[in-house]
N, C-alpha and C. Protein backbone atom coordinates (compact mmCIF):
# COMPACT_ATOMS: atom_id res chain seq x y z
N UNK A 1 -181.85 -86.16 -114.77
CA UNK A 1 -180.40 -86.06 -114.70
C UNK A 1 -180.02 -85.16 -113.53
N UNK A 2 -178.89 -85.17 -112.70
CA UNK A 2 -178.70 -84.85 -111.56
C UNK A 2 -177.91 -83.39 -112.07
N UNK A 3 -177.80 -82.39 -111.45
CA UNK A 3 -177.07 -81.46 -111.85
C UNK A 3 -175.93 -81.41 -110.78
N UNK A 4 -175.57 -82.52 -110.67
CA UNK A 4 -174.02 -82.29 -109.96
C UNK A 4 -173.34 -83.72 -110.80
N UNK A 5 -172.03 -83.87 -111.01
CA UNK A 5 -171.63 -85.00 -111.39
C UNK A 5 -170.29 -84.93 -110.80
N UNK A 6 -169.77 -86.61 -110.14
CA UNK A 6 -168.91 -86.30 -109.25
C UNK A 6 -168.04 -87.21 -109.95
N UNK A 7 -167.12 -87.03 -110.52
CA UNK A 7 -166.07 -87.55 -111.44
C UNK A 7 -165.15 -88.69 -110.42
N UNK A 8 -164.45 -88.21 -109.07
CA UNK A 8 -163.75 -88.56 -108.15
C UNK A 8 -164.15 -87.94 -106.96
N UNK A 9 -163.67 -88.02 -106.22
CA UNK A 9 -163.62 -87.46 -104.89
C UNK A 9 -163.17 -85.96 -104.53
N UNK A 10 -162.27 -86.23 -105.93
CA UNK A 10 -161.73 -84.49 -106.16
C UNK A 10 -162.09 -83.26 -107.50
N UNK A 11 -162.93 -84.31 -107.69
CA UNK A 11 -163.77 -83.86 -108.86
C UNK A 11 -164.56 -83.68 -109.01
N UNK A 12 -165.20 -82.64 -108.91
CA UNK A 12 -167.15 -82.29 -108.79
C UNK A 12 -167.49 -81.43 -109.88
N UNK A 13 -168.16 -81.83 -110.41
CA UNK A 13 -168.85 -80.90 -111.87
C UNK A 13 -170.17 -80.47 -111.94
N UNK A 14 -170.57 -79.10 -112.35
CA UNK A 14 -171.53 -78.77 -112.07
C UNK A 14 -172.05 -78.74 -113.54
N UNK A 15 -173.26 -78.82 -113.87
CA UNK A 15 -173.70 -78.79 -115.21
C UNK A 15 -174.18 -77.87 -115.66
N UNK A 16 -174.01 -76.37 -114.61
CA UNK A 16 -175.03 -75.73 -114.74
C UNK A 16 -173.74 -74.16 -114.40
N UNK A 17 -173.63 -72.86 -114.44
CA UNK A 17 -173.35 -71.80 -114.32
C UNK A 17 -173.53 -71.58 -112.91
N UNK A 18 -173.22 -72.04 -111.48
CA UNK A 18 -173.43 -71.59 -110.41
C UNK A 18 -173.76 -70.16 -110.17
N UNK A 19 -175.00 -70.22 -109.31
CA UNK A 19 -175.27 -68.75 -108.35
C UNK A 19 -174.77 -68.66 -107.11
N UNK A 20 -174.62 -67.50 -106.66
CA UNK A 20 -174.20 -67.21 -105.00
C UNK A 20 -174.75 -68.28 -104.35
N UNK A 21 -175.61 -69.08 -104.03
CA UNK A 21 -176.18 -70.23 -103.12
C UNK A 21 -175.79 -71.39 -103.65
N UNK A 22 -175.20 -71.60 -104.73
CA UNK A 22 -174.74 -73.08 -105.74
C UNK A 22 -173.16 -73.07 -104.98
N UNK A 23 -172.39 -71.50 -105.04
CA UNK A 23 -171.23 -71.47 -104.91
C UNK A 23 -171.00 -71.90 -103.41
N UNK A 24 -171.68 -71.39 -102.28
CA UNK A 24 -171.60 -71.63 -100.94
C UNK A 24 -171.92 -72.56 -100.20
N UNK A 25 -172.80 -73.47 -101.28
CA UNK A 25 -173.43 -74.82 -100.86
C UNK A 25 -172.36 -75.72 -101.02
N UNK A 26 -171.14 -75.34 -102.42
CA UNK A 26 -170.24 -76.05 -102.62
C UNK A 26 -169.37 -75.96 -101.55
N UNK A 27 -168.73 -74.95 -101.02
CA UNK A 27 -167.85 -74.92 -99.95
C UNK A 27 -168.43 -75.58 -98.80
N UNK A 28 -169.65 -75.53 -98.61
CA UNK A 28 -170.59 -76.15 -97.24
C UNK A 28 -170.38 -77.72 -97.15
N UNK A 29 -170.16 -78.43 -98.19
CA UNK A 29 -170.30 -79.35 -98.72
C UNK A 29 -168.74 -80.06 -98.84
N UNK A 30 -167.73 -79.00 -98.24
CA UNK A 30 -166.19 -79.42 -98.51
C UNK A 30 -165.31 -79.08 -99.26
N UNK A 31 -166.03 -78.76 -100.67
CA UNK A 31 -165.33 -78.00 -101.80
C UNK A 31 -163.90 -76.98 -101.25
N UNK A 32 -162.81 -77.20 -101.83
CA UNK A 32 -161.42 -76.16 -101.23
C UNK A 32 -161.71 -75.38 -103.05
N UNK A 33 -161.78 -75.44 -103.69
CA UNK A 33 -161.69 -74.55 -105.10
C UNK A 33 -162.52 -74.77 -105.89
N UNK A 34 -162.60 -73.52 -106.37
CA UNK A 34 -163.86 -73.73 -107.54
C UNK A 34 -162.74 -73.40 -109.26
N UNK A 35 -163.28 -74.16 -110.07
CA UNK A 35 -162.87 -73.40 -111.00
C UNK A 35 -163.79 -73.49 -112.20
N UNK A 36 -163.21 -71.97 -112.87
CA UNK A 36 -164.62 -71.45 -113.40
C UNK A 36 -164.13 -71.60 -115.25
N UNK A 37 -164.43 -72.53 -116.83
CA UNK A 37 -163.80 -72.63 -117.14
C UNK A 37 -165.00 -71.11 -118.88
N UNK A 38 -165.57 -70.67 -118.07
CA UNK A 38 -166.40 -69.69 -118.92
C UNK A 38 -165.93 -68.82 -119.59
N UNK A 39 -166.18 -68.51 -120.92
CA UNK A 39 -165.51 -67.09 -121.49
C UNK A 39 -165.85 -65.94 -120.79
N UNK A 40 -165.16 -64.89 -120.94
CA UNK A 40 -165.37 -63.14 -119.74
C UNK A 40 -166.58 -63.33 -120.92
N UNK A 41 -167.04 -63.57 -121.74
CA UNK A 41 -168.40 -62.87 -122.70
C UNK A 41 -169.16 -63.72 -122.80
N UNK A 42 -169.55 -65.04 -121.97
CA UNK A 42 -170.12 -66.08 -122.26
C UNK A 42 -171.77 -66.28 -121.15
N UNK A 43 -172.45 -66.09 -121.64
CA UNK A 43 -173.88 -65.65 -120.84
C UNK A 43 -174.07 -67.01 -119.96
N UNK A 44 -174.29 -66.11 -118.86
CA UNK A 44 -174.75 -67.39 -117.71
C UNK A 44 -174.24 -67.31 -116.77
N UNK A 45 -174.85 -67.50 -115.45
CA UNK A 45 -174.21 -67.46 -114.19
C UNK A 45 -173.39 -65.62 -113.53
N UNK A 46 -172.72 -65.64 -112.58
CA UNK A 46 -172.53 -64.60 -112.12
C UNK A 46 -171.19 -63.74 -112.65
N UNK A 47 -171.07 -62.80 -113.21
CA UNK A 47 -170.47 -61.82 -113.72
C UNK A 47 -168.52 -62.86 -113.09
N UNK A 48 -167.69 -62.42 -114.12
CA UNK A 48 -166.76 -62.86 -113.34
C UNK A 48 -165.98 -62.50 -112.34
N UNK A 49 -166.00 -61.20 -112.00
CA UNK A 49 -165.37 -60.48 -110.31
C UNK A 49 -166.54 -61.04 -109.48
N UNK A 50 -167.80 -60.76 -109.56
CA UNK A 50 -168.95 -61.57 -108.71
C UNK A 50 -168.13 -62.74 -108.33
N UNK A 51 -168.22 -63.85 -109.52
CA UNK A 51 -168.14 -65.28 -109.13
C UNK A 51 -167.23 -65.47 -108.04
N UNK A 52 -165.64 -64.59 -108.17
CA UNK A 52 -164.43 -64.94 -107.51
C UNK A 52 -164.81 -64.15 -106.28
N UNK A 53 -165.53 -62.73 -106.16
CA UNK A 53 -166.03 -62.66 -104.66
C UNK A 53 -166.44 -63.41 -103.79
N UNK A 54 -167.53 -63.89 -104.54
CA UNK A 54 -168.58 -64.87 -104.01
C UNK A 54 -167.45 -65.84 -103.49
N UNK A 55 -167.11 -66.53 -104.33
CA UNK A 55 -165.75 -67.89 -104.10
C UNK A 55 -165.26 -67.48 -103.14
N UNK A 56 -164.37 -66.35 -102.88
CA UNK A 56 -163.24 -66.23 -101.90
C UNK A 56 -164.02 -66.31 -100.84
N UNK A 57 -165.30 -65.46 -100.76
CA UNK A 57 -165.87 -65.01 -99.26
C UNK A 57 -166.10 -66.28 -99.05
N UNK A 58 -166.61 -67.28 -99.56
CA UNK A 58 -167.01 -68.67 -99.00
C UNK A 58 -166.09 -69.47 -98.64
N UNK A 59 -164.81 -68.95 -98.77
CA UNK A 59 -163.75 -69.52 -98.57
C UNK A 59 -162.75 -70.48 -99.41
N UNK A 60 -163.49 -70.20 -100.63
CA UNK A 60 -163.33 -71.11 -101.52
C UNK A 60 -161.77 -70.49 -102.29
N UNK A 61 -160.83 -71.60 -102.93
CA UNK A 61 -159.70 -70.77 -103.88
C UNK A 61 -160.21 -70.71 -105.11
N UNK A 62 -160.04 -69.85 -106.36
CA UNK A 62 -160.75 -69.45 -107.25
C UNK A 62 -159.65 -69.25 -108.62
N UNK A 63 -160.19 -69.97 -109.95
CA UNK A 63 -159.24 -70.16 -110.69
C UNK A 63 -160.04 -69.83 -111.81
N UNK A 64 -159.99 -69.01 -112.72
CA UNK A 64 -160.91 -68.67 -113.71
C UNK A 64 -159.78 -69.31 -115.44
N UNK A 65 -160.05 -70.21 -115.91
CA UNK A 65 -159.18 -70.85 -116.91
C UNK A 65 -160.32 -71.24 -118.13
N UNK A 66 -160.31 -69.83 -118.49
CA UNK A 66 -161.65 -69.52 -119.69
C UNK A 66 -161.07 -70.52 -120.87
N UNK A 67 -162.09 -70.73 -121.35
CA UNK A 67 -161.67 -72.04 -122.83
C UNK A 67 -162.73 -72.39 -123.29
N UNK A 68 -162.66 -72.24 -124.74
CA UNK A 68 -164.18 -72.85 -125.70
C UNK A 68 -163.67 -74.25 -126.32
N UNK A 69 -164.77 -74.90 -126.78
CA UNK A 69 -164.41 -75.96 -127.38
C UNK A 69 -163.19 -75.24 -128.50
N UNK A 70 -163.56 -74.66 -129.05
CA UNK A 70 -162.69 -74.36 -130.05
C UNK A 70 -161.17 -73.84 -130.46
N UNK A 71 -161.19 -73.52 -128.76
CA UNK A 71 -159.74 -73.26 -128.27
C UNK A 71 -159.32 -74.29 -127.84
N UNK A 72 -159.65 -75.83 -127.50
CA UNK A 72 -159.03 -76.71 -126.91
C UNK A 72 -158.63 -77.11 -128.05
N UNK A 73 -157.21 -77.94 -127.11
CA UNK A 73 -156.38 -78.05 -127.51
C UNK A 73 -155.42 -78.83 -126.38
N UNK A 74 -154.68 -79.18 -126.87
CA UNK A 74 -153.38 -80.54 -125.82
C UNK A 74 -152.48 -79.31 -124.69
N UNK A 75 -152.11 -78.14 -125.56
CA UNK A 75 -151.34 -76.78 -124.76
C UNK A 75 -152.34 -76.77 -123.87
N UNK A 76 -154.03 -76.48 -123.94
CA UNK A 76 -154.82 -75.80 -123.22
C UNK A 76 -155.15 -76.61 -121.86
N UNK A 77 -155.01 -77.56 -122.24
CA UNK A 77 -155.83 -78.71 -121.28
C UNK A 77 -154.40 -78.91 -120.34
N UNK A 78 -153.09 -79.35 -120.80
CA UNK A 78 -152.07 -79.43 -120.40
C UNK A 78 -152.00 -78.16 -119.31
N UNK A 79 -152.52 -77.31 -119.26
CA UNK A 79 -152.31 -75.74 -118.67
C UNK A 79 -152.88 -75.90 -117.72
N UNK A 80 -154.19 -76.32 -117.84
CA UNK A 80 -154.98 -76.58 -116.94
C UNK A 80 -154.72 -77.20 -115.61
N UNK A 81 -154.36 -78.67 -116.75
CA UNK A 81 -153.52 -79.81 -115.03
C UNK A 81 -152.66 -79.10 -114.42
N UNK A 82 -151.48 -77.89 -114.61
CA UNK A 82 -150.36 -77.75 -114.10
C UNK A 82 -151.22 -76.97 -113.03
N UNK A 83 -152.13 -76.15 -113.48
CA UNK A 83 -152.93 -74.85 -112.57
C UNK A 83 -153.72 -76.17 -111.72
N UNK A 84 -154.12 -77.03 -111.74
CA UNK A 84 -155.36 -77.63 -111.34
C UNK A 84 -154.36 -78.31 -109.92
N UNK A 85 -152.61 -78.83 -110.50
CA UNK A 85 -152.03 -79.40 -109.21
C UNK A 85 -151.83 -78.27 -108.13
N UNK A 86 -151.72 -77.20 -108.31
CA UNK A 86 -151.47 -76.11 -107.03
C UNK A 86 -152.54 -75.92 -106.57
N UNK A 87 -154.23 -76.48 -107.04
CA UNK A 87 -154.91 -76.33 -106.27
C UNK A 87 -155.70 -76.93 -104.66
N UNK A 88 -156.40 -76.47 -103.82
CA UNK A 88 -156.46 -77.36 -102.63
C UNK A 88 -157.66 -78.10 -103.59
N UNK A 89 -157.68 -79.12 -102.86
CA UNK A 89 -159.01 -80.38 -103.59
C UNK A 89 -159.82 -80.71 -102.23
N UNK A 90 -160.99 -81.01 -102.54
CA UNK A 90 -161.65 -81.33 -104.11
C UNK A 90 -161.95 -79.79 -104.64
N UNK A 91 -162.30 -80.13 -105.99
CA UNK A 91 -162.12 -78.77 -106.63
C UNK A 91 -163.59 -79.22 -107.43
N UNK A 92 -164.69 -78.02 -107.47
CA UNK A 92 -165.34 -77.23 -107.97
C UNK A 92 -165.81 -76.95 -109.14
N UNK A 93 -165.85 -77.49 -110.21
CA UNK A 93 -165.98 -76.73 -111.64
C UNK A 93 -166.96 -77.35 -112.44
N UNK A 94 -167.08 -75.74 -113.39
CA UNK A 94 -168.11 -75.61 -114.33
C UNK A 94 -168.01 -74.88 -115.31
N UNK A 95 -168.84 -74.93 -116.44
CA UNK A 95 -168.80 -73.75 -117.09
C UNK A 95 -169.93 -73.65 -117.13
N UNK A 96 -170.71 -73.06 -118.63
CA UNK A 96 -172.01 -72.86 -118.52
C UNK A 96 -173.07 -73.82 -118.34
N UNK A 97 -172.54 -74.98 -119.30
CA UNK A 97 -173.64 -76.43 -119.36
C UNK A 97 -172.79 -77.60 -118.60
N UNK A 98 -171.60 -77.38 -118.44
CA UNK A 98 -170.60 -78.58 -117.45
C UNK A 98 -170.67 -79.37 -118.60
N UNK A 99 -170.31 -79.64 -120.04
CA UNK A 99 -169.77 -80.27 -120.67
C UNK A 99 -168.10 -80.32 -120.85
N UNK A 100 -168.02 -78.54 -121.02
CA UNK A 100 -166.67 -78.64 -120.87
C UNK A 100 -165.64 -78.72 -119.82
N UNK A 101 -166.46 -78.35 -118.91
CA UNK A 101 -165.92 -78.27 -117.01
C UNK A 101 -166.07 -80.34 -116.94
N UNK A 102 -166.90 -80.86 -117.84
CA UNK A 102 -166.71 -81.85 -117.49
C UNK A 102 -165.78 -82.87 -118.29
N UNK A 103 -165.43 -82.49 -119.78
CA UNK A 103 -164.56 -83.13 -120.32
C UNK A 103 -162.86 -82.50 -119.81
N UNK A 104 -162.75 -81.41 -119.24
CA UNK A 104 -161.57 -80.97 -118.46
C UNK A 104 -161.02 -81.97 -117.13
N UNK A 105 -162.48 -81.77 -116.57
CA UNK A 105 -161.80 -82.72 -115.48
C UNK A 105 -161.88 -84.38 -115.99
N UNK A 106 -162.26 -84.89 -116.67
CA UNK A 106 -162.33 -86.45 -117.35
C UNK A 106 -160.61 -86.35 -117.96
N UNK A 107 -160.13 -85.35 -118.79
CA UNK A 107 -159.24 -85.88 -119.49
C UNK A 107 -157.86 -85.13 -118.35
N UNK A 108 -157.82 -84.35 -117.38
CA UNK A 108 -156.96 -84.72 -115.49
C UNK A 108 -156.98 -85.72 -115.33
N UNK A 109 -158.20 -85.98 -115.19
CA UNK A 109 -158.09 -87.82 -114.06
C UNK A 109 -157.58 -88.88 -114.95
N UNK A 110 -157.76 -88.88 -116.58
CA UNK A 110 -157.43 -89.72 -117.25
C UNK A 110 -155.67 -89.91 -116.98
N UNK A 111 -155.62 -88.69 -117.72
CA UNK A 111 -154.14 -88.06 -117.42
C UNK A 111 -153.28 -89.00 -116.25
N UNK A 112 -153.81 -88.46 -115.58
CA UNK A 112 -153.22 -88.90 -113.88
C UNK A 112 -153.26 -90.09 -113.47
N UNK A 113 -154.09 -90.86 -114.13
CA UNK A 113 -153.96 -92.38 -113.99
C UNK A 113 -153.95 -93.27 -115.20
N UNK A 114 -153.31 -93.00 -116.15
CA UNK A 114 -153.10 -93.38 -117.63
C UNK A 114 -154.46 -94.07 -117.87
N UNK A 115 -155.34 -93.37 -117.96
CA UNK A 115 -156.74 -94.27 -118.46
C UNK A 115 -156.32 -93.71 -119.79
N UNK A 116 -157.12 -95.01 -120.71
CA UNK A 116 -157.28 -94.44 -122.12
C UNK A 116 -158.71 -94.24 -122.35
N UNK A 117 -158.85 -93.67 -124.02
CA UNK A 117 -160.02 -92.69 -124.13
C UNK A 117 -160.98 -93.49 -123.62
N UNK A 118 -161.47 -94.48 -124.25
CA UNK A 118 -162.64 -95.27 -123.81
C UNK A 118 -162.64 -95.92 -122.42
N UNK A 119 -162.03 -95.84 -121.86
CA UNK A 119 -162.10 -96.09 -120.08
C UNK A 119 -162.62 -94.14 -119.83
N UNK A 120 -162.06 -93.52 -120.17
CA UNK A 120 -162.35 -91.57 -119.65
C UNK A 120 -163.66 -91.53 -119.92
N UNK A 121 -164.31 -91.89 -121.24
CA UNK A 121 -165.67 -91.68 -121.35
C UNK A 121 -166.46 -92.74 -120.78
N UNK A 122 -166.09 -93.81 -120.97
CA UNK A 122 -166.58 -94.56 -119.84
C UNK A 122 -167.45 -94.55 -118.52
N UNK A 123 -166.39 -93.71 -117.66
CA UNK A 123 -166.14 -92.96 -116.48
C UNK A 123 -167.04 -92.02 -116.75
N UNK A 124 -166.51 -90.98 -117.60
CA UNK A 124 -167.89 -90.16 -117.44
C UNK A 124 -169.28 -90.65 -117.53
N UNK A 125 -169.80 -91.31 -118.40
CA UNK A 125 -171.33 -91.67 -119.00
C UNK A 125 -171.25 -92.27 -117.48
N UNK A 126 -170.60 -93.16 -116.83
CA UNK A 126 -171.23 -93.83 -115.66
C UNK A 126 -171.39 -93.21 -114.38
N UNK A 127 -170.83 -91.80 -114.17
CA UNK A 127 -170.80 -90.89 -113.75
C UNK A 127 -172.03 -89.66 -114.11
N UNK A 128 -172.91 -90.14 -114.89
CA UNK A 128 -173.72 -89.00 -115.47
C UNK A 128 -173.50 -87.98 -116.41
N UNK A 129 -172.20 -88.53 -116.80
CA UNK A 129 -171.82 -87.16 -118.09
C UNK A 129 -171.16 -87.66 -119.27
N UNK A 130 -172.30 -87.99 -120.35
CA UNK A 130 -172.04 -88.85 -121.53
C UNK A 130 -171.65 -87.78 -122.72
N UNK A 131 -170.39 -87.76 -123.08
CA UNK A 131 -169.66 -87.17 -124.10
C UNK A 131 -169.56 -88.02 -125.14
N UNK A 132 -169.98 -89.14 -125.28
CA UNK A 132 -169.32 -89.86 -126.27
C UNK A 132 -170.27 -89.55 -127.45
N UNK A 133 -171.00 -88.75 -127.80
CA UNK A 133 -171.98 -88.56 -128.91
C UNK A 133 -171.51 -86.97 -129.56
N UNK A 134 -170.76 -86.45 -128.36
CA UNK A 134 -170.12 -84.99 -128.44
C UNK A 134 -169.17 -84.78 -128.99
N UNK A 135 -168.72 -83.53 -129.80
CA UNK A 135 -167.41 -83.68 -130.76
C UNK A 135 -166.19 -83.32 -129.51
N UNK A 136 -166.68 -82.82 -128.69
CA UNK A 136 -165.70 -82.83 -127.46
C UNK A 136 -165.21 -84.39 -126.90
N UNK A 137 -166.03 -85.32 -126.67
CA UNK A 137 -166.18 -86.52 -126.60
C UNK A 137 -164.82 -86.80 -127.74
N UNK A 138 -165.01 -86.26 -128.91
CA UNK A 138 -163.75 -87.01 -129.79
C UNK A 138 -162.60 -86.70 -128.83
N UNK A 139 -162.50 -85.23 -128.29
CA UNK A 139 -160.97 -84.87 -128.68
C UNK A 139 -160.82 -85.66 -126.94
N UNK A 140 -162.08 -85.48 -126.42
CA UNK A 140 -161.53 -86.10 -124.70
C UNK A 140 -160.48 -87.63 -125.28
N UNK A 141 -161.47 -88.43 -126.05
CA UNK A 141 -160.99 -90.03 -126.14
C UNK A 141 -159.55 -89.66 -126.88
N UNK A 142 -159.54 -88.67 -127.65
CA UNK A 142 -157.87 -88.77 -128.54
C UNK A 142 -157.02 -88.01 -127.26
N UNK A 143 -157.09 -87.20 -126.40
CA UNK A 143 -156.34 -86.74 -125.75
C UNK A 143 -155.95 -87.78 -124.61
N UNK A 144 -156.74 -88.36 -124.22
CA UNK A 144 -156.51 -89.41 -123.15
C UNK A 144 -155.84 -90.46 -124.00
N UNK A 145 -155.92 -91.09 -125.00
CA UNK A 145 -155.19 -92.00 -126.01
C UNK A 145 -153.70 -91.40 -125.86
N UNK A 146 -153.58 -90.48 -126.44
CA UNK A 146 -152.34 -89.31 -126.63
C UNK A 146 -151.69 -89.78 -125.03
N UNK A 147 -152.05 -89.29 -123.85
CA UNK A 147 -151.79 -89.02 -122.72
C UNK A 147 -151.32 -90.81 -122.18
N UNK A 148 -151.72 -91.78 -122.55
CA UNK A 148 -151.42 -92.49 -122.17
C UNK A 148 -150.77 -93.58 -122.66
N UNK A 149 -150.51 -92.81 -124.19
CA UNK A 149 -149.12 -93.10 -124.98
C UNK A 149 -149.24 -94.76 -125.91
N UNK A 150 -150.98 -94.53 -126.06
CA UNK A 150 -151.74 -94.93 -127.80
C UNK A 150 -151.47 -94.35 -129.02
């Protein structure tokens, strides 16, 4: 399995907690923002003032929009897109395992182009990032349903 998964053109997901050389390879590579979707207490990857150092110096814009499965929610995700349109693209993101950095950006793009659930997971699994066995996987397919007014 590849540890990058590229959703769109403006969508790059990492599966993994980026290090200082993950983060700079991304900007090297075109990346305008990273965003980071990890709890401040959630083990893995670089401290969170690190991460956004690291980010800025690479030139990267830097958006830290912490969220557990268990906090999502339609408010949370909704929060997200509004923060995610002021950002420059393509944009950057992960959390610790890129499940949830990857059902975030699946249920944006859904969003944004009225896909419904089973076209979003779709997209992902054919993309390399199969949620549909995941209880996140539920709420991606009901939120994109929801979003595109199923």
């Amino acid at each position: 399995m590849t540890q990058i998964v590229t959703i769109d053109s403006n969508h790059i997901v990492a599966l993994f907690a980026p290090d200082e050389a993950a983060l700079r390879q991304a900007a090297s590579a075109g990346t305008r923002s990273v965003v980071n979707f990890r709890a401040a207490d959630e083990a893995g990857g670089l401290s969170l003032p690190d991460e956004r150092r690291v980010a800025e110096r690479a030139g990267l814009n830097y958006l830290h929009h912490p969220v557990t499965a268990a906090e999502l929610d339609d408010d949370n995700v909704d929060d997200f897109r509004r923060s995610l349109d002021d950002l420059p693209q393509p944009v950057f993101l992960h959390c610790a395992s890129g499940k949830l950095a990857g059902a975030m950006a699946l249920m944006a793009v859904a969003a944004e182009n009225g896909w419904d659930g089973a076209t979003a997971l779709a997209t992902g699994r054919d993309r390399g990032l199969d949620l549909s066995e995941d209880e996140i996987g539920t709420f991606v397919r009901a939120y994109a349903d929801r979003k595109a007014g199923l």
